[in-house]
N, C-alpha and C. Protein backbone atom coordinates (compact mmCIF):
# COMPACT_ATOMS: atom_id res chain seq x y z
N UNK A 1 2.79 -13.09 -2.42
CA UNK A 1 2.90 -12.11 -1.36
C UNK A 1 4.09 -12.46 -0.45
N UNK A 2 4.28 -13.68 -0.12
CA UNK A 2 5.59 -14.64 0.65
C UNK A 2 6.54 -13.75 0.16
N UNK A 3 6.53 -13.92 -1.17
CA UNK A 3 8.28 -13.76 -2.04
C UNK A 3 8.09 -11.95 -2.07
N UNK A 4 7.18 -11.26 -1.88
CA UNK A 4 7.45 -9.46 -1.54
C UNK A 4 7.94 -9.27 -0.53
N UNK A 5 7.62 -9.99 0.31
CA UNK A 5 7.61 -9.80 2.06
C UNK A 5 9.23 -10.55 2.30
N UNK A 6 9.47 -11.81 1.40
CA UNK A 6 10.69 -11.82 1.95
C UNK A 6 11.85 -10.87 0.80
N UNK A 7 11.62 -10.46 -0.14
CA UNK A 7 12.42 -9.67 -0.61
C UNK A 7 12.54 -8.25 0.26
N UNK A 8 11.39 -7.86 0.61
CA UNK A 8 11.93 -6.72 1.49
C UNK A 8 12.49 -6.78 2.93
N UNK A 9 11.86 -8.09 3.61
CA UNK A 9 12.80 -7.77 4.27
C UNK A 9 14.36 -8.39 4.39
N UNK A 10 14.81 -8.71 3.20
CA UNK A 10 16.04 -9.21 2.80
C UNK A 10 16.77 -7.60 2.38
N UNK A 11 15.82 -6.80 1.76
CA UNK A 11 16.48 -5.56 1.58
C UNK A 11 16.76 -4.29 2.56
N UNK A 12 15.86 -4.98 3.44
CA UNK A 12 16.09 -4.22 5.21
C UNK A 12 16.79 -4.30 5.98
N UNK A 13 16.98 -5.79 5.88
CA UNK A 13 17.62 -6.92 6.81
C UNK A 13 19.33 -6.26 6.14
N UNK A 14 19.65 -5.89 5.02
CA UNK A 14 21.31 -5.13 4.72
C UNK A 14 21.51 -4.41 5.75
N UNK A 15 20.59 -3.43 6.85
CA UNK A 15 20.87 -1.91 6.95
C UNK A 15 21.06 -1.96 8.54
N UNK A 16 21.91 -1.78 9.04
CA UNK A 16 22.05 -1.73 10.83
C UNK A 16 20.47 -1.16 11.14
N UNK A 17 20.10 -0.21 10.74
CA UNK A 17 18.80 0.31 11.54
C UNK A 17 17.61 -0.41 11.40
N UNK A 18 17.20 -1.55 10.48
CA UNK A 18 16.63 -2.17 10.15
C UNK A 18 15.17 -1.35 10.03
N UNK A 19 13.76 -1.98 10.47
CA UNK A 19 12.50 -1.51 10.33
C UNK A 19 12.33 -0.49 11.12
N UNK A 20 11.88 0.51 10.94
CA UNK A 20 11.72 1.65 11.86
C UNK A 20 10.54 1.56 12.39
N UNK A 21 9.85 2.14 13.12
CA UNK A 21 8.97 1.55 14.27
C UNK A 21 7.64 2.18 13.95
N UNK A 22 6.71 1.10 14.62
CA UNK A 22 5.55 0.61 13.36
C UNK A 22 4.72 2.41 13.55
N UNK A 23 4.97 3.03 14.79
CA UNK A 23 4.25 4.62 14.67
C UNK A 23 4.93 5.19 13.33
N UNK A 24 6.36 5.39 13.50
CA UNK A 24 7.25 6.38 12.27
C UNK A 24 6.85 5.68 10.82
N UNK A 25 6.38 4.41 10.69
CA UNK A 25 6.12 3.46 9.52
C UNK A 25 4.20 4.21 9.00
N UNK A 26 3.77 4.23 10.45
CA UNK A 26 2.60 4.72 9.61
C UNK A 26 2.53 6.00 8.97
N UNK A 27 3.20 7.11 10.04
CA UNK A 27 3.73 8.23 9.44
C UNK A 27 4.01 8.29 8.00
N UNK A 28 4.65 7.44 7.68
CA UNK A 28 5.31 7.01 6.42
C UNK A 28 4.24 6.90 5.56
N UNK A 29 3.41 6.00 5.95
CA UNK A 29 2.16 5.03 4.80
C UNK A 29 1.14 6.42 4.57
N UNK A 30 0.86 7.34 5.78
CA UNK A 30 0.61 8.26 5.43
C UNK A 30 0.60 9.72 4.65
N UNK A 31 2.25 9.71 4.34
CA UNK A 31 2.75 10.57 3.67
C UNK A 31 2.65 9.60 1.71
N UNK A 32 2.98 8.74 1.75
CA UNK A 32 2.51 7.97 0.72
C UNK A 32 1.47 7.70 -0.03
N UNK A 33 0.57 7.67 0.68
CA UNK A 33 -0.79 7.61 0.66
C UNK A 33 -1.12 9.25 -0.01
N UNK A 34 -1.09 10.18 0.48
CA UNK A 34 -1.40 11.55 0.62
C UNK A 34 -0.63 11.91 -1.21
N UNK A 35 0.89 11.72 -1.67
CA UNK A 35 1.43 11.64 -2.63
C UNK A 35 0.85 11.00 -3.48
N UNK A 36 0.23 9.48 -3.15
CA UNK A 36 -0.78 8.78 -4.24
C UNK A 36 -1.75 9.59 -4.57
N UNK A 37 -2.65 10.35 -3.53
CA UNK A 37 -3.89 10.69 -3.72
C UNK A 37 -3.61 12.32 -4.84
N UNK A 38 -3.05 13.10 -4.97
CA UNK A 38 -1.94 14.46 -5.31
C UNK A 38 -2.16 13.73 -6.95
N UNK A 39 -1.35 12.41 -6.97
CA UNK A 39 -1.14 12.01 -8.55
C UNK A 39 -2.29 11.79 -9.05
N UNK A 40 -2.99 11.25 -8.37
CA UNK A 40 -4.96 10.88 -8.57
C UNK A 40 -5.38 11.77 -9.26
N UNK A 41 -5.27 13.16 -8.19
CA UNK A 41 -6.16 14.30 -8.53
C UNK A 41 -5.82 14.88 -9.76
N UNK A 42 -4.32 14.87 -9.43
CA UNK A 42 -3.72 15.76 -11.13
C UNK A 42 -4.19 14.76 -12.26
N UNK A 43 -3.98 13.61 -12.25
CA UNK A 43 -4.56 12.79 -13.47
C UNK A 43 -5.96 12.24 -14.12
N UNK A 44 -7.01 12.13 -12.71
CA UNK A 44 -8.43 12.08 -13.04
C UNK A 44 -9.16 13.61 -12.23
N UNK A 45 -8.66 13.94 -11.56
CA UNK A 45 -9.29 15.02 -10.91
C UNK A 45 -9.69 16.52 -11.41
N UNK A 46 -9.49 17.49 -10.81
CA UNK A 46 -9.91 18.81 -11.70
C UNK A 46 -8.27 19.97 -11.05
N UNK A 47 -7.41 19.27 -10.18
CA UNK A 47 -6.36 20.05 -10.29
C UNK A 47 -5.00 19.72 -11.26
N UNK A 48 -4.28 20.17 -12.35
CA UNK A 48 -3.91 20.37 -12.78
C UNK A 48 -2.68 20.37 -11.89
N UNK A 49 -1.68 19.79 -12.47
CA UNK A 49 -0.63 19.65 -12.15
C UNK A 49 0.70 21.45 -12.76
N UNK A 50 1.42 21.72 -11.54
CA UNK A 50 1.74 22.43 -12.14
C UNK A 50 3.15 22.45 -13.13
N UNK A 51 3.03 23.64 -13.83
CA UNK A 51 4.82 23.17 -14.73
C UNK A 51 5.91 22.85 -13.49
N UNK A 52 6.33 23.96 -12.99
CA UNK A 52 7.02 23.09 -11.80
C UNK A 52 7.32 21.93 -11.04
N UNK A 53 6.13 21.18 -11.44
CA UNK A 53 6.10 20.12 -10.06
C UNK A 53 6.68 18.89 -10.66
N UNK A 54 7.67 18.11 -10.36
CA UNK A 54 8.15 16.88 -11.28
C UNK A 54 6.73 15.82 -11.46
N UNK A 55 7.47 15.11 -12.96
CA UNK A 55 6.36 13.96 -13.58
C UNK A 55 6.44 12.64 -12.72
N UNK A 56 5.33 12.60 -12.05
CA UNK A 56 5.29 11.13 -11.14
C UNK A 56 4.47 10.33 -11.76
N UNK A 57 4.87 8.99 -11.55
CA UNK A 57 3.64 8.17 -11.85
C UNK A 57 2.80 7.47 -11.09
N UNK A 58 1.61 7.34 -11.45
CA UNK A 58 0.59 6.70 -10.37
C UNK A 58 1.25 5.56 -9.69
N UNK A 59 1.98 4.59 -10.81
CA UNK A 59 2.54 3.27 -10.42
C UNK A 59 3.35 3.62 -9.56
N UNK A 60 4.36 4.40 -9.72
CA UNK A 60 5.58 4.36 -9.02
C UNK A 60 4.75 4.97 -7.14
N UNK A 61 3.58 5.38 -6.99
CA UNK A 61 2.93 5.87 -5.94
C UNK A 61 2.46 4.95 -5.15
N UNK A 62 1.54 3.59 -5.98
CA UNK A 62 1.19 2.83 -5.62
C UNK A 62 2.40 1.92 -5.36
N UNK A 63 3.62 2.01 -5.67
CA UNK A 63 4.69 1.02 -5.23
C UNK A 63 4.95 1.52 -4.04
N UNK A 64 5.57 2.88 -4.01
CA UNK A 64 5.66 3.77 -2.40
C UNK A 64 4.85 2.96 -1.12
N UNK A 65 3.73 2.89 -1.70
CA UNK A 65 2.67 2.28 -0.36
C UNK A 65 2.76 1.42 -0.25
N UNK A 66 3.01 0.60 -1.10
CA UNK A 66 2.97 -0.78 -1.07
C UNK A 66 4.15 -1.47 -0.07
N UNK A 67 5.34 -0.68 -0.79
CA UNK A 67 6.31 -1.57 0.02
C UNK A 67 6.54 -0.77 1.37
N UNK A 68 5.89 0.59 1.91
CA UNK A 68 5.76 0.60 3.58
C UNK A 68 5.08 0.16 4.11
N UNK A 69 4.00 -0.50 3.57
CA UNK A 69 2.86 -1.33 3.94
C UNK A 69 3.58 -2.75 4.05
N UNK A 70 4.21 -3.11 3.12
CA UNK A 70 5.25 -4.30 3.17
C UNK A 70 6.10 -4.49 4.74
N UNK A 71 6.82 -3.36 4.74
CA UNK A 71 7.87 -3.11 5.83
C UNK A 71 7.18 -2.94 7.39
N UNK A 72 5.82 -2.70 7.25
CA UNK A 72 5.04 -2.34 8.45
C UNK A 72 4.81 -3.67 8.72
N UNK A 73 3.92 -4.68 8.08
CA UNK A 73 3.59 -5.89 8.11
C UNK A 73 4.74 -6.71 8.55
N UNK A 74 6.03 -6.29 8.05
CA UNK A 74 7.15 -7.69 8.56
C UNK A 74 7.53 -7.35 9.63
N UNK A 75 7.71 -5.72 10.00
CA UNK A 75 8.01 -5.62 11.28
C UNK A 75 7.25 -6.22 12.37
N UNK A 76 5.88 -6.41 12.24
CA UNK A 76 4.64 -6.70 13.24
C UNK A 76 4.52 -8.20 13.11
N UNK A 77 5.62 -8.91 12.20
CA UNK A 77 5.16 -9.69 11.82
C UNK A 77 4.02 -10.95 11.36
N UNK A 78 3.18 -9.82 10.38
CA UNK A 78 2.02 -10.46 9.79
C UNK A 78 2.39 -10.63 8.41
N UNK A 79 1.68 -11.60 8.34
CA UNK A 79 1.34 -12.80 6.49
C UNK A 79 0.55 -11.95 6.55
N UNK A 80 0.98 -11.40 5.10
CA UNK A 80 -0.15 -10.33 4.48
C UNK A 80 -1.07 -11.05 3.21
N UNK A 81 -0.66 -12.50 3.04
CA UNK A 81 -1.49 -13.19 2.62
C UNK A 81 -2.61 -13.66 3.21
N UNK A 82 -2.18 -13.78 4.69
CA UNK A 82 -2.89 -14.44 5.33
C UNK A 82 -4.03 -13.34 6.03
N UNK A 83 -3.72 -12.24 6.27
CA UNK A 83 -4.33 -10.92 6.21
C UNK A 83 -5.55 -10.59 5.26
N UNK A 84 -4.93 -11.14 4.00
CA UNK A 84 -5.85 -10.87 2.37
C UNK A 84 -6.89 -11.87 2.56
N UNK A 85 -6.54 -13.06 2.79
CA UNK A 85 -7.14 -14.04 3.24
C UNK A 85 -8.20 -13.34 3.65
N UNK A 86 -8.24 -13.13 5.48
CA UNK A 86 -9.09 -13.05 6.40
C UNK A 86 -10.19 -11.87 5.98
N UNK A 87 -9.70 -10.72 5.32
CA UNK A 87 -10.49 -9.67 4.37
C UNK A 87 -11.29 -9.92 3.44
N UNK A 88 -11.14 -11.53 2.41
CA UNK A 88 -11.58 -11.78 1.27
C UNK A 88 -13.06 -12.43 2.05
N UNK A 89 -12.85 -13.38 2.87
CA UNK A 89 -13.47 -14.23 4.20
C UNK A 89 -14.57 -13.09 4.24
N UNK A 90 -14.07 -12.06 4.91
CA UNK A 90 -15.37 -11.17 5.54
C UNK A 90 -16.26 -10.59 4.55
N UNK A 91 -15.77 -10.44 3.33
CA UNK A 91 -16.45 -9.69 2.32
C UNK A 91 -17.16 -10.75 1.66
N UNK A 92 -16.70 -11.94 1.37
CA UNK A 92 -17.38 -12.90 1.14
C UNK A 92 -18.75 -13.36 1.80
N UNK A 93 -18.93 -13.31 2.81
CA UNK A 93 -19.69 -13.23 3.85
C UNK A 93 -20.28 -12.22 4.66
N UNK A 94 -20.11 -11.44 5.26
CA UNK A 94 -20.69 -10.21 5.96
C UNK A 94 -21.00 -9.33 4.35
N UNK A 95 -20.55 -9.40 3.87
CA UNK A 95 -20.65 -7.85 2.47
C UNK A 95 -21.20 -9.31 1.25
N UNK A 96 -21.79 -10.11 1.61
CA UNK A 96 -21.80 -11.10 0.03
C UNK A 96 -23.14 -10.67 -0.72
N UNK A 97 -24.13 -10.06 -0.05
CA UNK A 97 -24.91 -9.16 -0.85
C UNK A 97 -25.52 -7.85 -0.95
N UNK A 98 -23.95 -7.32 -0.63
CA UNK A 98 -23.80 -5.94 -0.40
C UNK A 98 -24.16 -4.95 -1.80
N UNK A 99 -23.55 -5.59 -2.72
CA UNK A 99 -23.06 -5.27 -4.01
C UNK A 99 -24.51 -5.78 -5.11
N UNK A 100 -24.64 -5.50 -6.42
CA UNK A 100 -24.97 -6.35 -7.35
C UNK A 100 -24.32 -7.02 -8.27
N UNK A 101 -24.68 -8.19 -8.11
CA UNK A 101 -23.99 -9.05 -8.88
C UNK A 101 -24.06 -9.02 -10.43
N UNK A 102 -23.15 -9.26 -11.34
CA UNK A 102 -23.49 -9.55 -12.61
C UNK A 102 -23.87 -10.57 -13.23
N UNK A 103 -24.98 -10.28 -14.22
CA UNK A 103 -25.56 -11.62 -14.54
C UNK A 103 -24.44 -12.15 -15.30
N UNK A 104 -24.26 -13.59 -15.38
CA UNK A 104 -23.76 -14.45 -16.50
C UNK A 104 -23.82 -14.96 -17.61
């Protein structure tokens, strides 16, 4: 996660305007998000994609988010490892027998 976070913002860090600001960033994660969910539907869902509309891929959707989610995090500067961390922590614990487990 280190080596995403510093590749992007090594690829930010080129541009005079650098990170754009963490409101216009969510804007962003939101329009991304919304495009992921569009490829979802056309591919497991019941809307049909139309002839018109260009061929996207799920991956290339889930990269979209990923790396404004990337760019949001370095701007605010948070370890999004360390983030994953603190999420794995709570589910581990508060949610640890939330779920059913599989036998072994």
């Amino acid at each position: 996660m280190k080596d995403l976070q510093k590749e992007v913002d090594d690829y930010i860090g080129q541009f005079k305007e650098g990170y754009f600001s963490p409101l216009a960033m969510m804007a962003r994660i939101t329009e991304e998000v919304g495009e992921l969910a569009r490829e979802i539907n056309h591919s497991y869902g019941e809307k049909p994609k139309k002839t018109s509309e260009e061929e996207k891929k799920i991956e290339e959707e889930i990269g979209d988010v990923l790396f404004v989610l990337i760019c949001l995090a370095n701007s605010l500067q948070i370890d999004l490892e360390q983030a994953h961390n603190l999420v794995l922590e709570k589910f581990n614990t508060r949610d640890k027998d939330r779920w059913t487990r599989k036998e072994n």
